[in-house]
N, C-alpha and C. Protein backbone atom coordinates (compact mmCIF):
# COMPACT_ATOMS: atom_id res chain seq x y z
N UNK A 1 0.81 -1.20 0.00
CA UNK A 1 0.00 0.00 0.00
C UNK A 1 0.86 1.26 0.00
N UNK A 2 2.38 1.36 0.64
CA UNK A 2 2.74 2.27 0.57
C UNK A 2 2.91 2.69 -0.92
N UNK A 3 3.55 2.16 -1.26
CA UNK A 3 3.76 2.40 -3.10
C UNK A 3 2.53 2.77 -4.01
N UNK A 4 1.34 2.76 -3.00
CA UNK A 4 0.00 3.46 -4.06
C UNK A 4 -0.10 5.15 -4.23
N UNK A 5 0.19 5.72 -4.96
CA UNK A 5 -0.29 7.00 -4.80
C UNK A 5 -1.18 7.62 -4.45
N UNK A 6 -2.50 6.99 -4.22
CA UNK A 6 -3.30 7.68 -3.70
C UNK A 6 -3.84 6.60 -2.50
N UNK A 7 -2.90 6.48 -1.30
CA UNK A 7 -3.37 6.11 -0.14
C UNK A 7 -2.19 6.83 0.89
N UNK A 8 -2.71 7.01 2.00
CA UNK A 8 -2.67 8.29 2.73
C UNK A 8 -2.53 7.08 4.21
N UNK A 9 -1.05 7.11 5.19
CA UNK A 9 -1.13 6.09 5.64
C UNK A 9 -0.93 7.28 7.21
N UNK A 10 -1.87 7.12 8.05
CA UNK A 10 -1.70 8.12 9.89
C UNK A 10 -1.94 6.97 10.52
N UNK A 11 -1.14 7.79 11.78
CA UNK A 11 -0.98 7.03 13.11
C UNK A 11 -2.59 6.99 13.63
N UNK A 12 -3.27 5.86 14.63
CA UNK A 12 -4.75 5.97 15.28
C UNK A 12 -4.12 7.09 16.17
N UNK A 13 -4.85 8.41 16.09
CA UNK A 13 -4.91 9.09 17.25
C UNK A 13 -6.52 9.07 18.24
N UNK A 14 -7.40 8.26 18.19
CA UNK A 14 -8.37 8.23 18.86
C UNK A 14 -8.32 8.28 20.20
N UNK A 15 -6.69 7.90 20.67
CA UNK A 15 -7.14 7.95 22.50
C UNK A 15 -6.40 9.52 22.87
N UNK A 16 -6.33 10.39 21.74
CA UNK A 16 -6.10 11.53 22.55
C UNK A 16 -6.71 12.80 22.87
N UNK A 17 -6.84 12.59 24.31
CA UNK A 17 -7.89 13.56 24.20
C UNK A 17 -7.02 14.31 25.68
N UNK A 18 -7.71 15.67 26.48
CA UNK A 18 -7.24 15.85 27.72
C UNK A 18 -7.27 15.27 28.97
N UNK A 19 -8.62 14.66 28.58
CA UNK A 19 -8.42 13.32 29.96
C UNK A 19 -7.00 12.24 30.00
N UNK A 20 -7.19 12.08 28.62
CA UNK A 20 -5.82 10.92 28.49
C UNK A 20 -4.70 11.38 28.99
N UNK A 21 -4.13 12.60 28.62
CA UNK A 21 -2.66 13.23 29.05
C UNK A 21 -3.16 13.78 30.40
N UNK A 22 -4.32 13.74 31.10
CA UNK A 22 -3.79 14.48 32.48
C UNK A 22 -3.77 12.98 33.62
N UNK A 23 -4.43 11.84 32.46
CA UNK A 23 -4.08 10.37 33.21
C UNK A 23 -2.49 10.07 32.94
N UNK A 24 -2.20 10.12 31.76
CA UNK A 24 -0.71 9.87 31.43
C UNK A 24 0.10 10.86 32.34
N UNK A 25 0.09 11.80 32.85
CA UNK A 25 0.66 12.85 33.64
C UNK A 25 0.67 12.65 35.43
N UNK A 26 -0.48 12.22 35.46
CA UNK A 26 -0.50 11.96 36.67
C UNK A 26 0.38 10.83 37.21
N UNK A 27 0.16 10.07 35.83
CA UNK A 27 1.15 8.33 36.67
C UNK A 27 2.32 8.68 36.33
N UNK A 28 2.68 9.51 35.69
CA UNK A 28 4.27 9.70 35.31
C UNK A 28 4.76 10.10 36.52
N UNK A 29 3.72 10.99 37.26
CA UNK A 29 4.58 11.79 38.42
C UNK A 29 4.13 10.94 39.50
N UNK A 30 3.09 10.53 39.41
CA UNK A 30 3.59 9.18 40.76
C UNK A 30 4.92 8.34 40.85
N UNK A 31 5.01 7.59 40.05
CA UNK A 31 6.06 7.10 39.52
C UNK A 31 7.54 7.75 39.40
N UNK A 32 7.35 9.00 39.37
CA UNK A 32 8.67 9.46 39.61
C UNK A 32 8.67 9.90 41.11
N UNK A 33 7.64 10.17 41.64
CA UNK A 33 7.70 10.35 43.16
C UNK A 33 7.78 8.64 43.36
N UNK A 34 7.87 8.00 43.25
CA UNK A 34 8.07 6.81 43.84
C UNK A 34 9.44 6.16 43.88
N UNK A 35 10.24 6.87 42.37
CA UNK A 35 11.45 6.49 41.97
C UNK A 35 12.59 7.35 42.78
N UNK A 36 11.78 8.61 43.32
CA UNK A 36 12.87 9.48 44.11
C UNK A 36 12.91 8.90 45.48
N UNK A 37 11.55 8.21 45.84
CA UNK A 37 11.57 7.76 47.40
C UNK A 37 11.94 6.74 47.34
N UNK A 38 12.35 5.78 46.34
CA UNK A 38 13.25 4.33 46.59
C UNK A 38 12.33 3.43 46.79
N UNK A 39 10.62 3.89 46.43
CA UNK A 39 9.82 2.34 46.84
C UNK A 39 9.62 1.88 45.19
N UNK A 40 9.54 1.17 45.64
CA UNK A 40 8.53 -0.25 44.53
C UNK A 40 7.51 0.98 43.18
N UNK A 41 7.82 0.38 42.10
CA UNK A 41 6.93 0.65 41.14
C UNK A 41 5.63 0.12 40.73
């Protein structure tokens, strides 16, 4: 399909929305608060 000229190949962006990145955000910084205090992931 790449080699067709007329097809048009995107990434699924359906899971992005602001809920998603303030979930993705939140566990990042748990997780790094967890990685600075030396416990368990």
């Amino acid at each position: 399909m790449v080699a067709l000229p007329n097809i048009l190949l995107t990434p699924h962006m359906g899971f992005v929305s602001e809920q998603v990145y303030r979930k993705f955000s939140t566990n990042v910084q748990q997780q790094l608060i967890q990685w600075l205090d030396e416990t368990a992931l």
